[in-house]
C-alpha atoms as a PDB file:
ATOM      1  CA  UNK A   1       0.000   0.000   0.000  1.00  0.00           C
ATOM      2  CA  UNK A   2       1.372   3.323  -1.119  1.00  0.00           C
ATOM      3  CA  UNK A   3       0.479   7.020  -0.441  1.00  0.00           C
ATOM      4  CA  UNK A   4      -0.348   7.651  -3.321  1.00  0.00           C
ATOM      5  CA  UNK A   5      -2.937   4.425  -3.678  1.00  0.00           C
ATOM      6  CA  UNK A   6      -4.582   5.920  -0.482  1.00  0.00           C
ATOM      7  CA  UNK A   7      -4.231   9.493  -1.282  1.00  0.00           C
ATOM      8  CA  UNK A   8      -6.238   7.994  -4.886  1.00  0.00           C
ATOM      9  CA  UNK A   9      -8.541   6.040  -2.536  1.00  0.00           C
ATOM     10  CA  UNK A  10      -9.587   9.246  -0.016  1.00  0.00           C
ATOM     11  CA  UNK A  11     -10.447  11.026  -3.439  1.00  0.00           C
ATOM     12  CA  UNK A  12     -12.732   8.183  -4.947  1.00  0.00           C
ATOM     13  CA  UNK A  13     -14.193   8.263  -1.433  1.00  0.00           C
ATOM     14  CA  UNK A  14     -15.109  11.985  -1.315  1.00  0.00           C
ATOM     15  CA  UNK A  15     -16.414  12.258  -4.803  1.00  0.00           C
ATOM     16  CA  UNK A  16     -17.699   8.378  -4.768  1.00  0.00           C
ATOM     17  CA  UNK A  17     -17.780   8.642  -8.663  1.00  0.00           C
ATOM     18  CA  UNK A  18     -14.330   7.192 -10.909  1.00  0.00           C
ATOM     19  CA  UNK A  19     -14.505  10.239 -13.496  1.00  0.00           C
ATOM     20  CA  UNK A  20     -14.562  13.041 -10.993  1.00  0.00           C
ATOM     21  CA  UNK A  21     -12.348  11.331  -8.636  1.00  0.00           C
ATOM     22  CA  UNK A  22      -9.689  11.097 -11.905  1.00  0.00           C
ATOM     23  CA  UNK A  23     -10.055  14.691 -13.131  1.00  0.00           C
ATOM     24  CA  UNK A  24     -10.087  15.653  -9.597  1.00  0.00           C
ATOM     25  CA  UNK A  25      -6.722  13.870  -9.432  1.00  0.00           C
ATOM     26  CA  UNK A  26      -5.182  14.947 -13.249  1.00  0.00           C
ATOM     27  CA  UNK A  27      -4.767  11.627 -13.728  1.00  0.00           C
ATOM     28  CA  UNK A  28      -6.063   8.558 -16.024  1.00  0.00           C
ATOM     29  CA  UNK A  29      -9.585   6.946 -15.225  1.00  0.00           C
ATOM     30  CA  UNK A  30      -7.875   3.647 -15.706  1.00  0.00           C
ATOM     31  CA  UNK A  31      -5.187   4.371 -14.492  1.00  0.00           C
ATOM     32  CA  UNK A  32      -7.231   4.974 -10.603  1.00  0.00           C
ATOM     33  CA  UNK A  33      -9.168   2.317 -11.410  1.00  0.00           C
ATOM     34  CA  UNK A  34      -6.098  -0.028 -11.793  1.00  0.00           C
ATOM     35  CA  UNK A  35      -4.859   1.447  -8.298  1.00  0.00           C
ATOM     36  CA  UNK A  36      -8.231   0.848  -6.604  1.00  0.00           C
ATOM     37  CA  UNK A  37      -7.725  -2.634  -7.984  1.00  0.00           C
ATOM     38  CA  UNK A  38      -4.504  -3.203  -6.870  1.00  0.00           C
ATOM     39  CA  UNK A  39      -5.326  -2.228  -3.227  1.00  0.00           C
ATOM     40  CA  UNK A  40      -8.242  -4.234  -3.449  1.00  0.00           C
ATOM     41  CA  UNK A  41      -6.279  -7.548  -4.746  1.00  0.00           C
ATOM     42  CA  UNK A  42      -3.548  -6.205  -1.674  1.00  0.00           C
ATOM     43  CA  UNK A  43      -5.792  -6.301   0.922  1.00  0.00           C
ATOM     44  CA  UNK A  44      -8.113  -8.981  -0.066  1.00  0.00           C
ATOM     45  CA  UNK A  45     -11.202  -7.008   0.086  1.00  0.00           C
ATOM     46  CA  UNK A  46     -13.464  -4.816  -1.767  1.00  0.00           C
ATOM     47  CA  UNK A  47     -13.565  -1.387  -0.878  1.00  0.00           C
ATOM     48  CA  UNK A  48     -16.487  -0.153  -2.663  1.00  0.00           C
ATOM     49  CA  UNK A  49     -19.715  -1.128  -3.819  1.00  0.00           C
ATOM     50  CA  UNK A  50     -20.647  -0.046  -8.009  1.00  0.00           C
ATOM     51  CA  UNK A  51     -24.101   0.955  -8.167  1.00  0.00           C
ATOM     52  CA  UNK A  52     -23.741   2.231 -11.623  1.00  0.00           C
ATOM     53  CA  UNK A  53     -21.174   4.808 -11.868  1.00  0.00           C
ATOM     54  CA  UNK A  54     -21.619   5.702  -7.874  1.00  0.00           C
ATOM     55  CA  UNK A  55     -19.452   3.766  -5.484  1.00  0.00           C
ATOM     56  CA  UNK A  56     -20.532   3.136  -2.300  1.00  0.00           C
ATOM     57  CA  UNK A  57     -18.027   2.375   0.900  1.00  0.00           C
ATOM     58  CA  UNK A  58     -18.012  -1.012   1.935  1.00  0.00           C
ATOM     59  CA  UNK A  59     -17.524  -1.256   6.201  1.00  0.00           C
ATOM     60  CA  UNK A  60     -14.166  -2.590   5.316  1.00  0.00           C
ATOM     61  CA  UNK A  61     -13.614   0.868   2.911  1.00  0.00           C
ATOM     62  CA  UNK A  62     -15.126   2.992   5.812  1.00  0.00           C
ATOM     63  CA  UNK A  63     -12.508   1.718   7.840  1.00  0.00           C
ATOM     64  CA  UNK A  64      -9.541   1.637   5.487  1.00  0.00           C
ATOM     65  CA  UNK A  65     -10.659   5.399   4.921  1.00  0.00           C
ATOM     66  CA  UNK A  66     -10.587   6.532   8.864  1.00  0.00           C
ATOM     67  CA  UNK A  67      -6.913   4.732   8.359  1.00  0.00           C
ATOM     68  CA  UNK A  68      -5.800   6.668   5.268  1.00  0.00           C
ATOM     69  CA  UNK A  69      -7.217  10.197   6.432  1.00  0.00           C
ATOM     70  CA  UNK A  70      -4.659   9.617   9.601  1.00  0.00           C
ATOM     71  CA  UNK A  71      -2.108   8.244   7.847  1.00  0.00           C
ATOM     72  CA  UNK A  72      -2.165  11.103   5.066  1.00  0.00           C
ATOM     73  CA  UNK A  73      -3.018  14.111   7.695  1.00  0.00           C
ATOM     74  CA  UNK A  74       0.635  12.977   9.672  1.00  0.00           C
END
């Protein structure tokens, strides 16, 4: 797990929608989806929930987010 893959996964979090999250973060839309996947396949669990284009947190991604927002705030 990287700072950037959590710094990715805050974003996708806040704007719970992989376009926005993307052009929020200048970068690819498969290229954050490939991330999300990667932390995903790391930890062994799914973070979000698709519901169309809207992703929902998971309890697992609710936690992994209280985790990231410390880790990324120190």
């Amino acid at each position: 797990m990287t700072l950037n893959q959590l710094s990715y996964f805050r974003v996708l979090a806040e704007t719970r929608h992989m376009g926005r999250a993307a052009e929020k973060l200048f970068i690819a839309q498969s290229s954050l989806s490939l991330s999300l996947a990667k932390l995903e396949a790391e930890l062994g669990i799914l973070l979000f929930e698709r519901k169309g284009h809207q992703l929902v947190l998971t309890p697992e991604g609710s936690a992994l987010l209280a985790h990231a927002e410390r880790v990324l705030r120190e």
